[in-house]
N, C-alpha and C. Protein backbone atom coordinates (compact mmCIF):
# COMPACT_ATOMS: atom_id res chain seq x y z
N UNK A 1 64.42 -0.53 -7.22
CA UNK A 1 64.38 -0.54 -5.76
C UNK A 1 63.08 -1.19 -5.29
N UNK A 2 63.18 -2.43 -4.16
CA UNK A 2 61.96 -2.51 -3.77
C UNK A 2 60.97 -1.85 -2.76
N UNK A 3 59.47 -2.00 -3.13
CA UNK A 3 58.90 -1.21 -2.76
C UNK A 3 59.21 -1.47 -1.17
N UNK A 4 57.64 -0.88 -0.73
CA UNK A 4 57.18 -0.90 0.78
C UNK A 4 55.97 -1.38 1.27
N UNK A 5 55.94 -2.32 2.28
CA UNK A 5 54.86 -2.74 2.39
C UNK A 5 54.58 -2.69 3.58
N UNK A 6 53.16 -2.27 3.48
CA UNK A 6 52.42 -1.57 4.89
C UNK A 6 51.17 -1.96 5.47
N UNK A 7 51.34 -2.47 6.66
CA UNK A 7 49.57 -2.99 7.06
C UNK A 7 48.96 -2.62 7.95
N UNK A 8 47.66 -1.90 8.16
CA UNK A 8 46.83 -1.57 8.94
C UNK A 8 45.87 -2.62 9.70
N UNK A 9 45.83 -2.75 10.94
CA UNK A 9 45.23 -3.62 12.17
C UNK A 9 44.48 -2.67 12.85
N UNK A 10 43.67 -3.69 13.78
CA UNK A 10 43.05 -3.22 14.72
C UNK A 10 41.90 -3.95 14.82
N UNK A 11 40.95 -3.95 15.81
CA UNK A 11 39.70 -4.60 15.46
C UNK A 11 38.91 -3.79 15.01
N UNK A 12 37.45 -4.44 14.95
CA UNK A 12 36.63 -4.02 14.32
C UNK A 12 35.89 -2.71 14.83
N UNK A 13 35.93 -1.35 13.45
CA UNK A 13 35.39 -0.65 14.30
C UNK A 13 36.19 0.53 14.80
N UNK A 14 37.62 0.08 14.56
CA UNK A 14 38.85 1.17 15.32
C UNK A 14 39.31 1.71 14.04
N UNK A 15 38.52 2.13 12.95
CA UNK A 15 38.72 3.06 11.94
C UNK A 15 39.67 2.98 11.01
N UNK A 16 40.58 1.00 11.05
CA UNK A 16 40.93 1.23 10.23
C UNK A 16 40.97 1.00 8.46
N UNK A 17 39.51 0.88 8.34
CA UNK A 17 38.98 0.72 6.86
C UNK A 17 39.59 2.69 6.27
N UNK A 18 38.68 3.17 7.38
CA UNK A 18 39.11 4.91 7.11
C UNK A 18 40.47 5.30 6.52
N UNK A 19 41.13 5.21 6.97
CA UNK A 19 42.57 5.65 7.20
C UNK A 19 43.09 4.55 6.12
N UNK A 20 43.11 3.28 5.78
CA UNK A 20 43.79 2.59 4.61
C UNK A 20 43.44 3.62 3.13
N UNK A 21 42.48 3.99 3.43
CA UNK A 21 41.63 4.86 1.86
C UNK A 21 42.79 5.95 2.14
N UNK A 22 42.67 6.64 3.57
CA UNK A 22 43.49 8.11 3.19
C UNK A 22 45.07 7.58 2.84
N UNK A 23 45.30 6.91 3.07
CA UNK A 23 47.48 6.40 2.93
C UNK A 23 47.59 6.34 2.22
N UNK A 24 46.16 5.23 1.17
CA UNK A 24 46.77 5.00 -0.13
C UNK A 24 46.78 6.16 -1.13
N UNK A 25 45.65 7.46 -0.61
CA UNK A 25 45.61 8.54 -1.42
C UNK A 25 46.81 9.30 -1.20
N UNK A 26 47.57 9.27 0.13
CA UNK A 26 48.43 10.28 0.59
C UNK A 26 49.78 9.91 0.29
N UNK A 27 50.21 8.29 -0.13
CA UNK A 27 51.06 8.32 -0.89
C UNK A 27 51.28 8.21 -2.03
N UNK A 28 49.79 8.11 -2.90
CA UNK A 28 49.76 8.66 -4.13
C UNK A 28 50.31 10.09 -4.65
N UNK A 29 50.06 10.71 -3.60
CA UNK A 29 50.23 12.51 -3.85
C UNK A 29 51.65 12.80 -3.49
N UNK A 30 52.57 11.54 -2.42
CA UNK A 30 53.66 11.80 -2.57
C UNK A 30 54.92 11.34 -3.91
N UNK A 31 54.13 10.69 -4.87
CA UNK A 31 54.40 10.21 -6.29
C UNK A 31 54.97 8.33 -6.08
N UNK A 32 54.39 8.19 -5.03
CA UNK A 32 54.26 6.67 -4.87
C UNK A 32 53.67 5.77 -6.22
N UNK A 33 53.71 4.74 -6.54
CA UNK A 33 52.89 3.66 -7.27
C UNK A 33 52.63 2.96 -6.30
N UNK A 34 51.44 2.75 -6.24
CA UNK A 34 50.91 2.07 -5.15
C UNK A 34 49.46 1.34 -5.26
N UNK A 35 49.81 -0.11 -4.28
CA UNK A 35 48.85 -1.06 -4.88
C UNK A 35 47.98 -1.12 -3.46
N UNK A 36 46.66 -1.00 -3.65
CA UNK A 36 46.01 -1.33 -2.47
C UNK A 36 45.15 -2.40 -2.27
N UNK A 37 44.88 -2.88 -1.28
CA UNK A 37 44.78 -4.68 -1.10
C UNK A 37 43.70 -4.58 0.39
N UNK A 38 43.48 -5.97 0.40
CA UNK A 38 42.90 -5.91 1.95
C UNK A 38 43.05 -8.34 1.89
N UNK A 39 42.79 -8.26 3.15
CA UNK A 39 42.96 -9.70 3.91
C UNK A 39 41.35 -10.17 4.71
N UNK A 40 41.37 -11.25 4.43
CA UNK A 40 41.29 -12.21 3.44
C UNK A 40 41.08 -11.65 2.23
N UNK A 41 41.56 -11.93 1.40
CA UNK A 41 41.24 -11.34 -0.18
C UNK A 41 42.27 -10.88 -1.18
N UNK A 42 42.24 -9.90 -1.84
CA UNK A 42 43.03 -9.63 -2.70
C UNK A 42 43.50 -10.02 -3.99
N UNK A 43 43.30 -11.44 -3.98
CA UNK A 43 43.00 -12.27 -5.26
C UNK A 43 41.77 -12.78 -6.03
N UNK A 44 41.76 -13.14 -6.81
CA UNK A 44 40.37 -13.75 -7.53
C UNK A 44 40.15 -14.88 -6.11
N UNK A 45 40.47 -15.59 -6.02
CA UNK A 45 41.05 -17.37 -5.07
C UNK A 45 40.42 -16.81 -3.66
N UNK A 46 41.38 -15.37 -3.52
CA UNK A 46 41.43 -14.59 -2.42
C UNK A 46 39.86 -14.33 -1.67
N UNK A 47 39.21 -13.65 -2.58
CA UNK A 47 37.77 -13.03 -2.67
C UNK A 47 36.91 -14.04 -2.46
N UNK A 48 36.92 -15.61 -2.84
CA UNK A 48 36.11 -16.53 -2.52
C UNK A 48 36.45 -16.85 -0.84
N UNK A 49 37.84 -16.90 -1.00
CA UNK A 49 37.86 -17.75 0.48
C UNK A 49 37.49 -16.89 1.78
N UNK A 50 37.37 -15.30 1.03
CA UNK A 50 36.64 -14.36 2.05
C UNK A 50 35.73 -14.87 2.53
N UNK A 51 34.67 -14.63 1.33
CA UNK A 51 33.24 -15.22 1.33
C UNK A 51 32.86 -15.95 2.06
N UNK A 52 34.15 -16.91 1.95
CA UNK A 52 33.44 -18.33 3.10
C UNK A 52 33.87 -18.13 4.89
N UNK A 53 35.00 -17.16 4.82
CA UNK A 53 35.12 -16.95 5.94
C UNK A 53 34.52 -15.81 6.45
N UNK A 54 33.61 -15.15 6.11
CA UNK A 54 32.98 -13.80 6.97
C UNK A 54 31.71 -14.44 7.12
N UNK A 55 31.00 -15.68 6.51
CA UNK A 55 30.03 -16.10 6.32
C UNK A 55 29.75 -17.47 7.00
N UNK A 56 30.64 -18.18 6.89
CA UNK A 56 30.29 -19.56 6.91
C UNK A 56 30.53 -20.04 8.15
N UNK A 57 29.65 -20.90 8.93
CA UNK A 57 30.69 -21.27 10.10
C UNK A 57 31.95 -22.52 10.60
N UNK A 58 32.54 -22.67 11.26
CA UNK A 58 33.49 -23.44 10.89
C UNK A 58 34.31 -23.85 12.05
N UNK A 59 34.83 -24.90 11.87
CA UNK A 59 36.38 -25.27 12.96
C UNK A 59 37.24 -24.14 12.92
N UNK A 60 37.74 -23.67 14.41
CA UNK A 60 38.81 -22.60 14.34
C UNK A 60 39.89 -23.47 13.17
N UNK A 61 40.40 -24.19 13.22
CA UNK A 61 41.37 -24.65 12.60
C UNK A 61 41.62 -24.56 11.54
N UNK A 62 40.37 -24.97 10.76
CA UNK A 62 39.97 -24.98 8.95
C UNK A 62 40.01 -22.88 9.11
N UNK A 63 39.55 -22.30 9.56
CA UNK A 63 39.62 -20.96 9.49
C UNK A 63 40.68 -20.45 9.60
N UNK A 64 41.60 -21.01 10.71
CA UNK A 64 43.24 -20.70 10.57
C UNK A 64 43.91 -20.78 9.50
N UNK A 65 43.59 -22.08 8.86
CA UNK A 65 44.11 -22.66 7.52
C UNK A 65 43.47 -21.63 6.22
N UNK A 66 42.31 -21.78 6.40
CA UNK A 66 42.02 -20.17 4.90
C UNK A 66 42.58 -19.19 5.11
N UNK A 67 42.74 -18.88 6.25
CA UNK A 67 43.19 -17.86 6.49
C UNK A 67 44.92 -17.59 5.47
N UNK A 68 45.36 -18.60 5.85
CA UNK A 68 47.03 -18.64 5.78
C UNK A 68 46.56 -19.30 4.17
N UNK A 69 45.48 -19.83 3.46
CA UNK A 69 45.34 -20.42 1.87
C UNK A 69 45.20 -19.11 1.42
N UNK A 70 44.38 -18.11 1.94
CA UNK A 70 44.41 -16.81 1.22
C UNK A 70 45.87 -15.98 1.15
N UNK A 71 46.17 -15.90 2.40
CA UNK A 71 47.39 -14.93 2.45
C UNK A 71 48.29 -15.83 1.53
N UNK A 72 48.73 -17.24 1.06
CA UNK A 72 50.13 -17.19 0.16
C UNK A 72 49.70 -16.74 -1.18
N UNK A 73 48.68 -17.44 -1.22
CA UNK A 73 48.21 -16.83 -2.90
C UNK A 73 48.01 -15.05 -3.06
N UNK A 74 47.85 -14.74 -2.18
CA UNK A 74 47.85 -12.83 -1.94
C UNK A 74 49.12 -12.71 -2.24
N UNK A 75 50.23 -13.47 -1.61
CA UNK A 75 51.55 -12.60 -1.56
C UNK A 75 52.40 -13.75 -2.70
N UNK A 76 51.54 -14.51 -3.51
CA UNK A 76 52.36 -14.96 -4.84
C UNK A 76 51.86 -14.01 -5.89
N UNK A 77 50.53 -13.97 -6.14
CA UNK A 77 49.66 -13.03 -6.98
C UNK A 77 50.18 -11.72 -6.86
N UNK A 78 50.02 -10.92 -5.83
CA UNK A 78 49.91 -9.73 -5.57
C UNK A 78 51.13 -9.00 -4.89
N UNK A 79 51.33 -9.53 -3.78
CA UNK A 79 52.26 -8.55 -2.84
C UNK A 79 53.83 -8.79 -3.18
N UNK A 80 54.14 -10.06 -3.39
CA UNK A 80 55.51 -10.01 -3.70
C UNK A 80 55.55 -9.54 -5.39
N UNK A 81 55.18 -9.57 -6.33
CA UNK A 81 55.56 -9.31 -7.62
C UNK A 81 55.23 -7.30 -7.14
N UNK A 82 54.28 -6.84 -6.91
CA UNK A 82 54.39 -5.82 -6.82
C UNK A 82 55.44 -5.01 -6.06
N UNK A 83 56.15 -5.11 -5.40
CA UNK A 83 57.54 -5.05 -4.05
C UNK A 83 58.33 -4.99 -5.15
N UNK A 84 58.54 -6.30 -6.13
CA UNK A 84 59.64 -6.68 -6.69
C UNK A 84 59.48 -4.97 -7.79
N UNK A 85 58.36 -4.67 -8.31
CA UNK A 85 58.35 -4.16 -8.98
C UNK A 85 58.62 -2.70 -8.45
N UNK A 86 58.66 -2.54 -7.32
CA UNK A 86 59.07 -1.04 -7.02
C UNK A 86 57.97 -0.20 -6.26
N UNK A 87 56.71 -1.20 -6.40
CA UNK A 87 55.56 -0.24 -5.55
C UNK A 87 55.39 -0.56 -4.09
N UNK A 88 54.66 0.17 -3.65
CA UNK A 88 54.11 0.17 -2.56
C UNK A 88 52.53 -0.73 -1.99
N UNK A 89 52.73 -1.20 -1.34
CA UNK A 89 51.36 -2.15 -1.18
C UNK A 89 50.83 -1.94 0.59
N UNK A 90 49.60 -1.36 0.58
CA UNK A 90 49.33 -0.88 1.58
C UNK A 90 47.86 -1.65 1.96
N UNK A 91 48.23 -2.94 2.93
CA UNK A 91 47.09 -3.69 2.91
C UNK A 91 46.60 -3.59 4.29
N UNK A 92 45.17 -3.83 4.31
CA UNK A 92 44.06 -3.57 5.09
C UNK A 92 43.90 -5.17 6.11
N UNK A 93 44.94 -5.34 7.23
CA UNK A 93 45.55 -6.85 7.69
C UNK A 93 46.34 -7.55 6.75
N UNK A 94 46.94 -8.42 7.91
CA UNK A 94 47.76 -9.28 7.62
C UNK A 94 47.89 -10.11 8.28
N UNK A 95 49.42 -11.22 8.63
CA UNK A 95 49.12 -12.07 9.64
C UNK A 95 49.10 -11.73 11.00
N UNK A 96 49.62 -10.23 11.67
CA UNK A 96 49.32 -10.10 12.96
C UNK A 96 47.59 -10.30 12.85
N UNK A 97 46.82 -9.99 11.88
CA UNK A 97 45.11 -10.38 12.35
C UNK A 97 45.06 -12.08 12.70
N UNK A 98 46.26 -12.78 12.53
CA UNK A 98 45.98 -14.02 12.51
C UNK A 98 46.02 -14.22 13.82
N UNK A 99 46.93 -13.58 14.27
CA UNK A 99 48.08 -13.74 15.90
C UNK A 99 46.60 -13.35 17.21
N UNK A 100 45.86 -11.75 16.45
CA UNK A 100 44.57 -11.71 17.12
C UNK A 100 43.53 -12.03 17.10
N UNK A 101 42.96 -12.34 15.75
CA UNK A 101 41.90 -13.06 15.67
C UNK A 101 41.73 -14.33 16.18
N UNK A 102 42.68 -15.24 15.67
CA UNK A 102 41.94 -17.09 15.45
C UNK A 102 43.07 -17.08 17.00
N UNK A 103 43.91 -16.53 17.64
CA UNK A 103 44.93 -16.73 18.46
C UNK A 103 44.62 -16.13 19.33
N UNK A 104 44.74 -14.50 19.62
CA UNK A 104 43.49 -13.72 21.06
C UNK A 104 42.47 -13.88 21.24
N UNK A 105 41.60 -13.82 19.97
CA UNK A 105 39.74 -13.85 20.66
C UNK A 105 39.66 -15.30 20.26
N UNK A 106 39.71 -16.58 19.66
CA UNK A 106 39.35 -18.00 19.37
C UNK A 106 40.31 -18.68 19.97
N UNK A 107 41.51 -18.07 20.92
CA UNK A 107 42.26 -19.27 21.62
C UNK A 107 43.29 -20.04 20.88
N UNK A 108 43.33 -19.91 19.46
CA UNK A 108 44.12 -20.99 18.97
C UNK A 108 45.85 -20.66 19.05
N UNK A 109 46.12 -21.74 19.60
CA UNK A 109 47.80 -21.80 20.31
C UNK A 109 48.66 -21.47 19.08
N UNK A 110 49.81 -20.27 19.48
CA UNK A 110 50.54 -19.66 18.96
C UNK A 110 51.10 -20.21 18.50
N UNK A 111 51.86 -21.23 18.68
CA UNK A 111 52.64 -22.13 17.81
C UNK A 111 52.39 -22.28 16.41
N UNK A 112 50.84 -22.94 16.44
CA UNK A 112 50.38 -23.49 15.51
C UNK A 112 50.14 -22.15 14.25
N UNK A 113 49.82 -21.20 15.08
CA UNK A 113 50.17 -19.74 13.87
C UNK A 113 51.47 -19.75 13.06
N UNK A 114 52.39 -19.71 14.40
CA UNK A 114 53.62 -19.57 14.00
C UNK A 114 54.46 -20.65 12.80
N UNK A 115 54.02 -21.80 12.89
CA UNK A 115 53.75 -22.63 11.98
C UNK A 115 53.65 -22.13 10.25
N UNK A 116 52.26 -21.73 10.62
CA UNK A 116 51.46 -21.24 9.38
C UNK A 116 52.36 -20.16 8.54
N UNK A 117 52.94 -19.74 9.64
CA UNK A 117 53.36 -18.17 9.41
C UNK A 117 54.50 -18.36 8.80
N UNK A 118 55.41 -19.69 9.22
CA UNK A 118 57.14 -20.30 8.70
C UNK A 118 56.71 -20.46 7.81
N UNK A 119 56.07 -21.26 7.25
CA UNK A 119 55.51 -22.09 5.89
C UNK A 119 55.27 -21.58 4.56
N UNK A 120 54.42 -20.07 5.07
CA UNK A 120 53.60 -19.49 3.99
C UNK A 120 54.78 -18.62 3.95
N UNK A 121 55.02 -17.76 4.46
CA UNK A 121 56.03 -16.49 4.03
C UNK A 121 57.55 -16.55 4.23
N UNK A 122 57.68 -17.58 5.37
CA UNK A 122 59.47 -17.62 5.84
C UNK A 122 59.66 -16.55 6.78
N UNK A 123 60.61 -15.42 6.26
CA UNK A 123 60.85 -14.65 7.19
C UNK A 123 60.27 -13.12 6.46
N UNK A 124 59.28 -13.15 5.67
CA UNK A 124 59.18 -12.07 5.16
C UNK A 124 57.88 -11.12 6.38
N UNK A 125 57.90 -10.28 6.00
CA UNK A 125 57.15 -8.86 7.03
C UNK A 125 56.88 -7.54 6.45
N UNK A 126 55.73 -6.88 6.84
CA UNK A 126 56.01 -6.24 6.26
C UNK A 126 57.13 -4.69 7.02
N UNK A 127 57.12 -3.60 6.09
CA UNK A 127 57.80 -2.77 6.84
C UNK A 127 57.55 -2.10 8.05
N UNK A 128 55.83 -1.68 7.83
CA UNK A 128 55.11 -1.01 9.16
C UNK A 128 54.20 -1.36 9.20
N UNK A 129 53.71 -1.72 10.04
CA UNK A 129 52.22 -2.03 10.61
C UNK A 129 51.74 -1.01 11.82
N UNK A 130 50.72 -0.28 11.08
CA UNK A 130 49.78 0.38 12.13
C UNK A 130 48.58 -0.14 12.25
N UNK A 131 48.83 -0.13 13.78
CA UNK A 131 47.11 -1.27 14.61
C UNK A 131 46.64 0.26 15.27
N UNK A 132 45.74 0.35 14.42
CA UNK A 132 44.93 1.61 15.40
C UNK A 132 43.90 1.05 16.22
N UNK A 133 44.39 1.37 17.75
CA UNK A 133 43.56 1.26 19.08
C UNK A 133 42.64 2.49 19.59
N UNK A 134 41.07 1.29 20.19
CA UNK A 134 40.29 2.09 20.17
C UNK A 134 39.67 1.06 21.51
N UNK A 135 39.19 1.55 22.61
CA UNK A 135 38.56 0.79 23.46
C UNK A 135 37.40 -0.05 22.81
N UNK A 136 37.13 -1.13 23.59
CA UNK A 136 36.23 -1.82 22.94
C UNK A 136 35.10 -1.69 22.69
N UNK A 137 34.53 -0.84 23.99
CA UNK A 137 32.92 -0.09 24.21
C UNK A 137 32.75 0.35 22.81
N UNK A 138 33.75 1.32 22.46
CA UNK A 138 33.95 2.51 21.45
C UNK A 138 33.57 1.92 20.31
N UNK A 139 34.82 1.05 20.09
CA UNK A 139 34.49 0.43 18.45
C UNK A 139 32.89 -0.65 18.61
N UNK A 140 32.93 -1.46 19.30
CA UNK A 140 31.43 -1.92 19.90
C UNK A 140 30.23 -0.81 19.19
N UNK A 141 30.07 0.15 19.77
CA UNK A 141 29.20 1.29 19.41
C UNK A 141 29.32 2.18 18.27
N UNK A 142 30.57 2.12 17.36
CA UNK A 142 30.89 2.72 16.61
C UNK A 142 30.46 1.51 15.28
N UNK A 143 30.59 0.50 15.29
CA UNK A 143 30.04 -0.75 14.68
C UNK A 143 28.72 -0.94 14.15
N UNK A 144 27.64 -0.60 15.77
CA UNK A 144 26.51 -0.66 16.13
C UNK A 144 25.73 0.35 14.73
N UNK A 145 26.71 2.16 15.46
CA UNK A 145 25.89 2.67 13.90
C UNK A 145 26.25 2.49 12.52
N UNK A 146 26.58 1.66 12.33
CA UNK A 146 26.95 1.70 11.00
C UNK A 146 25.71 0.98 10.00
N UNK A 147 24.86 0.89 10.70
CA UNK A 147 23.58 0.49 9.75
C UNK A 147 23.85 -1.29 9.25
N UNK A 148 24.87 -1.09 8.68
CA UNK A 148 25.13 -2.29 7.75
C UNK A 148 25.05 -3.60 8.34
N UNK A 149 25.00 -5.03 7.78
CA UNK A 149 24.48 -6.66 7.97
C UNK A 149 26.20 -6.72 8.85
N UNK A 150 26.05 -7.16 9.74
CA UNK A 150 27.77 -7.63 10.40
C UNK A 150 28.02 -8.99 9.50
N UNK A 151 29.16 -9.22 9.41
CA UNK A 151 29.42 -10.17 9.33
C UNK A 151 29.91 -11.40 9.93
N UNK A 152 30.22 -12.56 10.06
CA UNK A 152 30.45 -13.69 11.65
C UNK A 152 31.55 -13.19 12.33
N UNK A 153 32.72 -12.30 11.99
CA UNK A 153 33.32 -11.73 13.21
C UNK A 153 32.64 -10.65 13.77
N UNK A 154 31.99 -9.91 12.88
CA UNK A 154 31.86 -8.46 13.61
C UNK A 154 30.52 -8.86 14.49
N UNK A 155 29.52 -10.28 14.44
CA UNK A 155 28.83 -10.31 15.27
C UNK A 155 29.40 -11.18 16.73
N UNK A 156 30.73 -11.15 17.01
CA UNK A 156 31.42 -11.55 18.34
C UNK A 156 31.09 -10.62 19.25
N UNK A 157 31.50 -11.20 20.38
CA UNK A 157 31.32 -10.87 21.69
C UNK A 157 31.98 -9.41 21.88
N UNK A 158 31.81 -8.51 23.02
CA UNK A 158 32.66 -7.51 23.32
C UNK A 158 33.79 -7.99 23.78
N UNK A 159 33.65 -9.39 24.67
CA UNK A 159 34.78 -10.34 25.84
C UNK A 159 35.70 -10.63 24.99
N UNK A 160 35.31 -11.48 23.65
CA UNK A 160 36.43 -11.77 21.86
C UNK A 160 37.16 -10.71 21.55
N UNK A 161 36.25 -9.49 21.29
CA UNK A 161 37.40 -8.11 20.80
C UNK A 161 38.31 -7.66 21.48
N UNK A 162 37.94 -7.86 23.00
CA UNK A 162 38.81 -7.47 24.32
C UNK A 162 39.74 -8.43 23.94
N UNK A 163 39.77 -9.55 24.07
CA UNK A 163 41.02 -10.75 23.55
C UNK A 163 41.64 -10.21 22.56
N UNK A 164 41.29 -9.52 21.61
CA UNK A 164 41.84 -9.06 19.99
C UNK A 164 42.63 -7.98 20.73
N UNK A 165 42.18 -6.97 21.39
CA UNK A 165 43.04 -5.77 21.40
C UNK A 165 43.96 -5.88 21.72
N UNK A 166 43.92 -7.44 22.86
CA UNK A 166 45.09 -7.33 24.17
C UNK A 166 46.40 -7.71 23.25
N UNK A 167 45.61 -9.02 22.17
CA UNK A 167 46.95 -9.64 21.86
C UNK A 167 47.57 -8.51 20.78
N UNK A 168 47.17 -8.16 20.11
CA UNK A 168 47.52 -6.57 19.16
C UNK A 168 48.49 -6.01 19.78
N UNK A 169 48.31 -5.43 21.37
CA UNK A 169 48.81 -4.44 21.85
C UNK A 169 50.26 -5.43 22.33
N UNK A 170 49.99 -6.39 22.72
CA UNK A 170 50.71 -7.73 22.99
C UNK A 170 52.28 -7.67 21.62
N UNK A 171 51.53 -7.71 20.73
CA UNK A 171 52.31 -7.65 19.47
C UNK A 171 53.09 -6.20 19.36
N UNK A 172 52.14 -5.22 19.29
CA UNK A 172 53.29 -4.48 19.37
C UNK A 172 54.23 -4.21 20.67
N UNK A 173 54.67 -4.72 21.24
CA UNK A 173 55.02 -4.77 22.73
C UNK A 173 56.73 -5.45 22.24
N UNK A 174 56.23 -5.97 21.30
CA UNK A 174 57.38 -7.49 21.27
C UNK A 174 58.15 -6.81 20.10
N UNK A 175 57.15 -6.53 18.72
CA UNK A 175 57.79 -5.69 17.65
C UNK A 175 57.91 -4.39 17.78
N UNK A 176 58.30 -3.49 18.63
CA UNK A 176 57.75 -1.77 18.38
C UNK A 176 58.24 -1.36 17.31
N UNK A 177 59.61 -1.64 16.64
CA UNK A 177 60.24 -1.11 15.62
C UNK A 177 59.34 -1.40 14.49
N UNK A 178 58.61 -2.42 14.35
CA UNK A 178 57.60 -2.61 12.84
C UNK A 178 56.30 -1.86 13.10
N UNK A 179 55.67 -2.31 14.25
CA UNK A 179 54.34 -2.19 14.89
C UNK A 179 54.05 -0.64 15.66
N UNK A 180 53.48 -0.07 14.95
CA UNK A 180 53.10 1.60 15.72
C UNK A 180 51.77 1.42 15.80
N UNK A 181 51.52 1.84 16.91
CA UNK A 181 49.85 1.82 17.72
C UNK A 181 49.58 3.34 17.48
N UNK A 182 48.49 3.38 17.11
CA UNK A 182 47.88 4.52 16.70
C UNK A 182 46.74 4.65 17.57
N UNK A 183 46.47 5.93 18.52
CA UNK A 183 45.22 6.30 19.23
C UNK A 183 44.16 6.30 18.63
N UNK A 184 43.27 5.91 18.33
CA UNK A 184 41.82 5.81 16.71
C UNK A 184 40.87 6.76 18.14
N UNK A 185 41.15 7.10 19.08
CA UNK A 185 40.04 8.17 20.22
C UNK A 185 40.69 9.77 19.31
N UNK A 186 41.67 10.25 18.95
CA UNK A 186 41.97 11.13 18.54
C UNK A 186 41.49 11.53 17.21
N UNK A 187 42.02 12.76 17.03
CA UNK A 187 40.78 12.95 15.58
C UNK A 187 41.41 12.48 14.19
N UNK A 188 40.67 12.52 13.17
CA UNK A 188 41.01 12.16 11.59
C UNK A 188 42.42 12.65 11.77
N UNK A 189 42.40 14.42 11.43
CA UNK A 189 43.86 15.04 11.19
C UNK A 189 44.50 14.60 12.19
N UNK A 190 44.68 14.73 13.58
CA UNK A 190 45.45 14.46 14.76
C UNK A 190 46.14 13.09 14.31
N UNK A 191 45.36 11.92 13.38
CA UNK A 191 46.16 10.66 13.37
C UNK A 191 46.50 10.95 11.73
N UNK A 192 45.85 11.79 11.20
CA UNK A 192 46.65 11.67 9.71
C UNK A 192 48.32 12.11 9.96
N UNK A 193 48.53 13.13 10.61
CA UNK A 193 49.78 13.25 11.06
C UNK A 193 50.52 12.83 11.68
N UNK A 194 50.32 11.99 12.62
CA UNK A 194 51.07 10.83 12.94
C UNK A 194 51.27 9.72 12.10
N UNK A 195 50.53 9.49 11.00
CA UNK A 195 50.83 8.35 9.68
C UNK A 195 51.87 9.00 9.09
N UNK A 196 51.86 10.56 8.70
CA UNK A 196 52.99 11.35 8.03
C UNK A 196 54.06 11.02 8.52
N UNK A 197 53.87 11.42 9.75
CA UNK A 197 55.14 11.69 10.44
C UNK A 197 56.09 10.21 10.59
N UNK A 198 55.12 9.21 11.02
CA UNK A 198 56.09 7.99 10.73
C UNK A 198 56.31 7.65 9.02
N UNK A 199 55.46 7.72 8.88
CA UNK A 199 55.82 7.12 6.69
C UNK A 199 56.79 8.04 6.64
N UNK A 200 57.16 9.32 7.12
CA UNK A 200 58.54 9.76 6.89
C UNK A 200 59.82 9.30 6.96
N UNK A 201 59.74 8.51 8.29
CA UNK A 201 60.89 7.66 8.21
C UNK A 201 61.28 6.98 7.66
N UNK A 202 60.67 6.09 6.48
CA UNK A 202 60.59 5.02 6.26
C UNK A 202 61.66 5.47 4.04
């Protein structure tokens, strides 16, 4: 049987690095096999073209394009052989980050995603995507303490992330049946149970 594949969104800051760690533990404990991943990245190939994109600066365009060079080699390497094999793959973005990132906060015309998006995958998706929403102030300040070096997105504008949330919320608007918005203002448990409660359905 094939597996399930699951992606966590949101911008930066809206907790969902947190919560990918607890799913992948919580469907471990439900006797899942399960592979956990994150975007840009996931491959050897994957992990470089991070590098150059959290770091380097660049034409939106060429960034659109790594973007979509990382994700096929992710889902030749990684996401489709694992599916085929029966597990679960619970990755940390996907291409809705494409739809908000290089498309809500950098402007670049939907089409040209959509493009990217025919090319590299066809019609594949995954099963659920949770974008946990968090006002922007919030994650802004929640960012702030985190001590750590930002990297070239996380040092954008508050006006960029505002673009990110809208088109997110935008997205799930259009998909609700894939796309569940998660409150990230509510607490740890308050949203661990709402992950339950939908991964139940599924």
């Amino acid at each position: 049987m094939r597996g399930k594949f699951i992606t966590l969104e949101g911008i930066d800051g809206a907790g969902k690095s947190t919560h990918h760690a607890w799913l992948v533990d919580f469907l471990k404990r439900q006797g899942k096999d399960v592979v956990a991943t994150r975007e840009p990245g996931g491959t050897a190939l994957g992990e470089k073209l991070r590098a150059l994109l959290l770091s380097e600066p660049m034409h939106l365009e060429t960034e659109a394009l790594l973007m979509f060079a990382a994700r096929r080699e992710h889902l030749d390497k990684l996401i489709l052989p694992a599916l085929a094999d029966g597990k679960w793959v619970v990755s940390d973005r996907f291409t809705d980050a494409s739809y908000a990132y290089q498309g809500g906060g950098r402007g670049l015309a939907p089409e040209k995603i959509m493009a990217l998006e025919r090319w590299v995958q066809e019609d594949f998706q995954p099963d659920i995507t949770f974008v946990f929403d968090l006002p922007t102030e919030i994650a802004c300040g929640r960012l702030a303490k985190t001590g750590a070096a930002p990297d070239r997105f996380e040092r954008e504008t508050r006006e960029f992330f505002e673009r990110v949330r809208k088109a997110y919320l935008q997205r799930a608007t259009v998909e609700p049946d894939r796309i569940k918005v998660i409150d990230s203002r509510l607490s740890i448990p308050e949203i661990e149970k709402q992950l339950e409660k939908i991964i139940a359905t599924y």
